[in-house]
Protein backbone atom coordinates (compact mmCIF):
# COMPACT_ATOMS: atom_id res chain seq x y z
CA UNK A 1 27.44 -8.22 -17.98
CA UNK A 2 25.03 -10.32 -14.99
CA UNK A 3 25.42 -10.05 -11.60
CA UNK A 4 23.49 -11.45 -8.89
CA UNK A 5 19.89 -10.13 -8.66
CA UNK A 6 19.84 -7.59 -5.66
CA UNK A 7 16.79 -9.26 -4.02
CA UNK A 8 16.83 -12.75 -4.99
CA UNK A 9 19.94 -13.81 -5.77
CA UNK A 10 19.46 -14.87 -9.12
CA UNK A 11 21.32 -13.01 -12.19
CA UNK A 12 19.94 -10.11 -13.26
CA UNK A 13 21.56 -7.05 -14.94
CA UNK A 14 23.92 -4.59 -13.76
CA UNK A 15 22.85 -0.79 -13.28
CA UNK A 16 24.77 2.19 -13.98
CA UNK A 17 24.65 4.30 -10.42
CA UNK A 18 23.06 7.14 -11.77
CA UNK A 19 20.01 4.85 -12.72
CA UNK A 20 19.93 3.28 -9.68
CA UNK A 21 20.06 6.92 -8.09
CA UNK A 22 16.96 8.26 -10.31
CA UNK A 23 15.15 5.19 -9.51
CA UNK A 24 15.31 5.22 -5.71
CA UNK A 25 14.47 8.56 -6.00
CA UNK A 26 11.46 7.60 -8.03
CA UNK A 27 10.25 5.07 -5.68
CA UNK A 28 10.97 7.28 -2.72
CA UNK A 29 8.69 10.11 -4.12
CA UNK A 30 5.91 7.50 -5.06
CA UNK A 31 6.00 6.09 -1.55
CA UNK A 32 5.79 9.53 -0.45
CA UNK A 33 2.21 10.37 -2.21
CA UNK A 34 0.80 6.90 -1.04
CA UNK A 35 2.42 7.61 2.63
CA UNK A 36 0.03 11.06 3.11
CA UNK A 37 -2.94 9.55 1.65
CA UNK A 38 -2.43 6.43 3.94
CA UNK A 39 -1.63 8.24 7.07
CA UNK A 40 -4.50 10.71 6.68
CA UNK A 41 -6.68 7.06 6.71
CA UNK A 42 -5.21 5.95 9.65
CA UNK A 43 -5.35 9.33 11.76
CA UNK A 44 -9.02 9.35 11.33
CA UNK A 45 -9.49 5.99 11.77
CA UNK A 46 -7.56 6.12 15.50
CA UNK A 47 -10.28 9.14 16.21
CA UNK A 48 -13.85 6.34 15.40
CA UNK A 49 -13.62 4.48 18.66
CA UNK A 50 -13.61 7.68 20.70
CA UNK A 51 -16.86 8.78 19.10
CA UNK A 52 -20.00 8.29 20.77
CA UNK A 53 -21.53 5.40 17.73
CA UNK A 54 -19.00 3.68 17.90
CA UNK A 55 -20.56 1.77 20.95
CA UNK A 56 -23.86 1.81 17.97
CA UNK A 57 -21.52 -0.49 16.07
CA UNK A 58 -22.51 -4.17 16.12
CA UNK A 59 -19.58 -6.63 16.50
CA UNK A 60 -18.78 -7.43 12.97
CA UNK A 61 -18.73 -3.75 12.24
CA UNK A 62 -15.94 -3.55 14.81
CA UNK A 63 -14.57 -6.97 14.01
CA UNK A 64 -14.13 -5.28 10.67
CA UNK A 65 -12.86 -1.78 11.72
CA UNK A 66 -9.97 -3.37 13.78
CA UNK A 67 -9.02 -5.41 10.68
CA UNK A 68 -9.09 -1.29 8.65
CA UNK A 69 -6.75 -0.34 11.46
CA UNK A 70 -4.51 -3.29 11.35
CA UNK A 71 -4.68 -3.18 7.79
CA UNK A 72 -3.85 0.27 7.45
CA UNK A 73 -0.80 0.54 10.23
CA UNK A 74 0.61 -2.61 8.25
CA UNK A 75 0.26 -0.35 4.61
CA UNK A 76 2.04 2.47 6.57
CA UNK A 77 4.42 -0.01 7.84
CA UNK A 78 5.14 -1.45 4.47
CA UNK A 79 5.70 2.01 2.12
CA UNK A 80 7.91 3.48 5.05
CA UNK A 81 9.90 0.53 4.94
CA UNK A 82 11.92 1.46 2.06
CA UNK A 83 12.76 5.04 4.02
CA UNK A 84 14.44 2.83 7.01
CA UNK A 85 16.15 0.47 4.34
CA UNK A 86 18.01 4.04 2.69
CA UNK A 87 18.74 4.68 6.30
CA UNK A 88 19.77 1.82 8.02
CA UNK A 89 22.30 1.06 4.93
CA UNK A 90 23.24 4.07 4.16
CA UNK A 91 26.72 4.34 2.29
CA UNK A 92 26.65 0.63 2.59
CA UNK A 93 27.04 0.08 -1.87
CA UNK A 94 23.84 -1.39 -0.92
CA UNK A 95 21.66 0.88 -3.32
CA UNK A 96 20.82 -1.42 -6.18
CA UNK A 97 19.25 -3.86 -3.26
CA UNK A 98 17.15 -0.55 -1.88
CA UNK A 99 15.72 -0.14 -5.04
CA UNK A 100 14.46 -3.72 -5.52
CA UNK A 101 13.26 -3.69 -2.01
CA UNK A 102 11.72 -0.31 -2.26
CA UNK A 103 9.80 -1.86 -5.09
CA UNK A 104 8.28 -4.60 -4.05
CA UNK A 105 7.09 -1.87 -0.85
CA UNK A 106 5.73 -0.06 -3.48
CA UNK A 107 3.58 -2.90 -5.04
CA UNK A 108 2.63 -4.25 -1.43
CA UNK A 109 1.37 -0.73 -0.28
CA UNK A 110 -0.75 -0.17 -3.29
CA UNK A 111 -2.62 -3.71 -2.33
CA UNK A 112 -2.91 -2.45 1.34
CA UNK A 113 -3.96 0.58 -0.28
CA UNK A 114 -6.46 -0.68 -2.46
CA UNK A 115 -7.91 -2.94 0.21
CA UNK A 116 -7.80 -0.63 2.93
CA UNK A 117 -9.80 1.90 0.75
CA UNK A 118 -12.26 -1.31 -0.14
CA UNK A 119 -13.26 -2.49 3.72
CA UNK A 120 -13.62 1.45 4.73
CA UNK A 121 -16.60 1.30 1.66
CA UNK A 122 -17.39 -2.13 3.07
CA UNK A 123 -17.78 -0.71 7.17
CA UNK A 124 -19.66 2.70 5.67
CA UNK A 125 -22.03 1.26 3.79
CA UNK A 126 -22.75 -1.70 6.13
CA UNK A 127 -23.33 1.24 8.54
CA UNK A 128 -25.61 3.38 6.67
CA UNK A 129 -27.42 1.04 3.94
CA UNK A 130 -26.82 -2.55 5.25
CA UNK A 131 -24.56 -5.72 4.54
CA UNK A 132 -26.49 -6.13 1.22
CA UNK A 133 -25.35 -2.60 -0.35
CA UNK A 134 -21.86 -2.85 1.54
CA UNK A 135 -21.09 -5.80 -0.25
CA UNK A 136 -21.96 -4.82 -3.61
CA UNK A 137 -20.27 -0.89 -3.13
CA UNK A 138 -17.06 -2.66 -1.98
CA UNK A 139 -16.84 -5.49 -4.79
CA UNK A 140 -17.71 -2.24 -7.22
CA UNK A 141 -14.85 -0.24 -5.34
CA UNK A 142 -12.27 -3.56 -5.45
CA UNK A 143 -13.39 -3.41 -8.92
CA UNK A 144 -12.17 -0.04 -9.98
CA UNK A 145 -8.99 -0.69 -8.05
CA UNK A 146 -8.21 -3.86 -10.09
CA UNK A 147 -9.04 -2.11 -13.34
CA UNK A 148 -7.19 1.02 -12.56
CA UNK A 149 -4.24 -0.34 -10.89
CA UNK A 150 -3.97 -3.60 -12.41
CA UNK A 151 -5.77 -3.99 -15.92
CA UNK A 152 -4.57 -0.56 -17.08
CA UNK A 153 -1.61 -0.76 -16.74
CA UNK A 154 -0.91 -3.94 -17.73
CA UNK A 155 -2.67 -3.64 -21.56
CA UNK A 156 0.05 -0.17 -21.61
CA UNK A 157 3.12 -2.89 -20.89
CA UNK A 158 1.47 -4.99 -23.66
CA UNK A 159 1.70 -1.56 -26.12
């Protein structure tokens, strides 16, 4: 039996509620973990400008710090999200459409994550070694990120 895909409209298939129930709950937890790690980030990262380098900073450094900020309020933004969603429809028979939402969240704050984590390496390095060593730490760090998050993962859906 189809019904209509919860996100997109297109068919997709149905869900007994108790599924859809563990796999909110899932996602909800998993948001959770990436939620501290991300908020610790962006807590610190509201402290730099009040410290006395930060003036030291030339103005890419602090072109590229406000784009870390940004970047990281948007990754809170996005794996909260899914928290509002639950509340904003809740008792709705909406669930099923949470859970694809949630989802996607999910995916979207592991990128912000991942590139978050890369331009902090980028700024750090550019700080304390120069543009030539920030470049190649942060394409190493990107790296690991695609390998670990991506690659990995994927050859395990492929077993």
């Amino acid at each position: 039996m189809s019904t209509a895909h919860p996100v997109a409209g297109r068919p997709g298939p149905t869900r007994p509620p108790q599924q859809i129930t563990r796999n909110l709950s899932e996602l909800l937890q998993e948001l959770r973990v990436m939620q501290t790690g991300v908020q610790i980030l962006t807590g610190f990262l509201l402290t730099v400008p009040f410290t006395e380098r930060f003036t030291e900073l030339t103005e890419t450094q602090q072109r590229i710090y406000l784009g870390i900020l940004v970047g990281a309020v948007l990754t809170t933004l996005v794996i909260v999200a899914p928290v509002c969603y639950h509340r904003v429809l809740f008792r709705q028979g909406r669930r099923d459409w949470i859970v694809a939402a949630a989802h996607r969240c999910a995916l979207a704050g592991l990128v912000g994550l991942a590139a978050v984590s890369t331009a902090v390496v980028l700024l750090v390095f550019d700080i304390v070694l120069g543009p030539s060593a920030a470049l190649i730490a942060a394409a190493a760090v990107a790296l690991a990120f695609t390998l670990m998050w991506a690659a990995v993962p994927w050859r395990g859906r492929e077993r």
